[in-house]
C-alpha atoms as a PDB file:
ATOM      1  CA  UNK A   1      93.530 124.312 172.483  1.00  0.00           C
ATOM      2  CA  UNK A   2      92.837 122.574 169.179  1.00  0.00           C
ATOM      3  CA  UNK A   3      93.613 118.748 169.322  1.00  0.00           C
ATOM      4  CA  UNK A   4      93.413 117.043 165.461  1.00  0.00           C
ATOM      5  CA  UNK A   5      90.136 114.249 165.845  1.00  0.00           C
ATOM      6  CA  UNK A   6      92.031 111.650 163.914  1.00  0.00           C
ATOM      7  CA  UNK A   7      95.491 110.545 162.756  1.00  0.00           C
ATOM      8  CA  UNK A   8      96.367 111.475 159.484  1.00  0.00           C
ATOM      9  CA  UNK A   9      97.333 108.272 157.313  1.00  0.00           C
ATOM     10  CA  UNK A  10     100.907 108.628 155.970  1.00  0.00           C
ATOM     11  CA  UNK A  11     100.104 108.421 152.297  1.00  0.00           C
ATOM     12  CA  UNK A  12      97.989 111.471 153.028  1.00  0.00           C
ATOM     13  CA  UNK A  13     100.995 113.008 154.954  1.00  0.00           C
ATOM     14  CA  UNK A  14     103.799 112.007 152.182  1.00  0.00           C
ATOM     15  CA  UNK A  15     101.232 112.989 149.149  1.00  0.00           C
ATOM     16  CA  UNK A  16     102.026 116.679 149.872  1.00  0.00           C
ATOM     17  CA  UNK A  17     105.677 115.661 148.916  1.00  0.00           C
ATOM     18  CA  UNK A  18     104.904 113.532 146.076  1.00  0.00           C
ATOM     19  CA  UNK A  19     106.169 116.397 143.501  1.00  0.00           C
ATOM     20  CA  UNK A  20     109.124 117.697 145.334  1.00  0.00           C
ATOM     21  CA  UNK A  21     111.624 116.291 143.035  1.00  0.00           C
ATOM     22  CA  UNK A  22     110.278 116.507 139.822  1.00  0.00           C
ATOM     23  CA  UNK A  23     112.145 119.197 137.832  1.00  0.00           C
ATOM     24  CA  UNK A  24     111.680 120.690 134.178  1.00  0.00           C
ATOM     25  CA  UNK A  25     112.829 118.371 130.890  1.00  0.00           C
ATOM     26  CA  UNK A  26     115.701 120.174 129.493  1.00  0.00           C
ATOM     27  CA  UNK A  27     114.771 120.524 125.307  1.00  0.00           C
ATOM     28  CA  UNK A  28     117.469 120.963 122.666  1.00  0.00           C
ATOM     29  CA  UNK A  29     116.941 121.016 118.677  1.00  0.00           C
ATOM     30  CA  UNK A  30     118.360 118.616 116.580  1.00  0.00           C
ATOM     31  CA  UNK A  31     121.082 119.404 114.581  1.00  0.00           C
ATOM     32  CA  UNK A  32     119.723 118.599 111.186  1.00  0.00           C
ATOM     33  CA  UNK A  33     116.067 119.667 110.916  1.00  0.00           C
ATOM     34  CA  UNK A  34     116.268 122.050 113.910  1.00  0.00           C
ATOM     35  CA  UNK A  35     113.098 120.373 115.926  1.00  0.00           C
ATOM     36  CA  UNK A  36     112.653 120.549 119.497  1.00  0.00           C
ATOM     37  CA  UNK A  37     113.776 117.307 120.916  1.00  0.00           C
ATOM     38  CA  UNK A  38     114.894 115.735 124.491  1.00  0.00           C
ATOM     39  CA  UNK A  39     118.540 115.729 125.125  1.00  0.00           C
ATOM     40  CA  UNK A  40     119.760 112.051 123.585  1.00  0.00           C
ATOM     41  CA  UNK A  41     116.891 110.924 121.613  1.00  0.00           C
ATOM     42  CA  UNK A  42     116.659 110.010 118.392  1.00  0.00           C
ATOM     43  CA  UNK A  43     114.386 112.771 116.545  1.00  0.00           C
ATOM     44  CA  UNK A  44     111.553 111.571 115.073  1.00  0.00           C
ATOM     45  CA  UNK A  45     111.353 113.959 112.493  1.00  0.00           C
ATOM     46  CA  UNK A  46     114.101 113.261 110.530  1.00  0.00           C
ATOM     47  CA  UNK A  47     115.672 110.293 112.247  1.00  0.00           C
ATOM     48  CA  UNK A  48     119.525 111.252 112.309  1.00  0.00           C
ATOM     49  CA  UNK A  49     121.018 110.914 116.065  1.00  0.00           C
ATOM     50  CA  UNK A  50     124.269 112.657 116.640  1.00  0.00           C
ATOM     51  CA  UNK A  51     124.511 113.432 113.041  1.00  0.00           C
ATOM     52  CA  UNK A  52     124.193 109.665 111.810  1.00  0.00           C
ATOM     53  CA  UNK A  53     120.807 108.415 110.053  1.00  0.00           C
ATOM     54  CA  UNK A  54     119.498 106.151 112.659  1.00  0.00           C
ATOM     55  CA  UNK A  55     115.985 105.468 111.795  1.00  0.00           C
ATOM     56  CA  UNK A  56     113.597 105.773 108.786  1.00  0.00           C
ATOM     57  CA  UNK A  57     110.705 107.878 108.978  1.00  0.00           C
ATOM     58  CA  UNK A  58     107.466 107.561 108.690  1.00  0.00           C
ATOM     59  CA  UNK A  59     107.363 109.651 105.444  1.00  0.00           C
ATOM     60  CA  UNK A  60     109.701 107.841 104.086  1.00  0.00           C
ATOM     61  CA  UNK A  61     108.281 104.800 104.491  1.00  0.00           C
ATOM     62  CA  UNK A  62     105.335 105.753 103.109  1.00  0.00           C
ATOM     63  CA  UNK A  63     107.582 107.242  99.627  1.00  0.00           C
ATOM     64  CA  UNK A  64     109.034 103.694  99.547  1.00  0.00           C
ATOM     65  CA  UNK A  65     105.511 101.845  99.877  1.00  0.00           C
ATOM     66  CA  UNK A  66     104.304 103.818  96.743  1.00  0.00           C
ATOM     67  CA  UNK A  67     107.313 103.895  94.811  1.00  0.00           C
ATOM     68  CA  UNK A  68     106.799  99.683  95.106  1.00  0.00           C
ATOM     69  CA  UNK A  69     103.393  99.668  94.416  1.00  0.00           C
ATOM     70  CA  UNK A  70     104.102 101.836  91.466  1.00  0.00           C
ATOM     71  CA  UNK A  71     107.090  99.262  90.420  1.00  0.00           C
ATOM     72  CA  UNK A  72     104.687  96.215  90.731  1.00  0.00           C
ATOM     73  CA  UNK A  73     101.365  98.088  88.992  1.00  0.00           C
ATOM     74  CA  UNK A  74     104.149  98.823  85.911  1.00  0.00           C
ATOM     75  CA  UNK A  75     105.559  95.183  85.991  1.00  0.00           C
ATOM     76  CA  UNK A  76     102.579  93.553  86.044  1.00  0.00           C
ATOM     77  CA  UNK A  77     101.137  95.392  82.782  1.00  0.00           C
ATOM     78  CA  UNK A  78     104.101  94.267  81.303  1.00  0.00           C
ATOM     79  CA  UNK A  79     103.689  90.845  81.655  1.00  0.00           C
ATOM     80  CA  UNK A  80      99.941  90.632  80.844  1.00  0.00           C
ATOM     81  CA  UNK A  81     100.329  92.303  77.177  1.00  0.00           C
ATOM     82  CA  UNK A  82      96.744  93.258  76.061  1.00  0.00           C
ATOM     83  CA  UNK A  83      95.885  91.268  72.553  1.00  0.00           C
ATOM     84  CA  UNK A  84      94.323  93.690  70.520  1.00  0.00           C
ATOM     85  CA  UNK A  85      93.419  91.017  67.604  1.00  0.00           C
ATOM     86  CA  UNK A  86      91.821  88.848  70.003  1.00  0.00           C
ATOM     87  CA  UNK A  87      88.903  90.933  70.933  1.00  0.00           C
ATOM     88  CA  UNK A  88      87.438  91.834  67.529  1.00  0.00           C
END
């Protein structure tokens, strides 16, 4: 009859029931942009959570960066006026 050499270890015995209890992610879609998100997160698409505006996006952020940028390229050419008389 067939007698096992060695003892098997218990993390070898317990690894085959490592993954018993993991179980599937539920998904849902958020209700303003319609994404695919996990139930009670914030979606990172458009940032609303339960229909309130949580967080900014990334996109937006980037708008907001260029729309100063744009506001501080237009001030400062304001200030500097270029003297045309000066330069012939």
């Amino acid at each position: 009859m067939p007698v096992p050499k060695r003892k098997r270890s218990k993390a070898r015995r317990d690894k085959r029931f490592a993954n018993k209890g993991i179980k599937v992610q539920a998904i849902t879609s958020c209700a303003q942009c319609k994404t695919a998100i996990a139930p009670h997160q914030v979606c990172k698409d458009c940032g609303f959570y339960k229909g309130a505006k949580v967080l900014e996006t990334k996109i937006e952020r980037g708008i907001k960066r260029v729309e100063s940028q744009q506001a501080k390229s237009a001030k400062s050419t304001k200030e500097a006026p270029i003297d045309t008389k000066s330069e012939e």
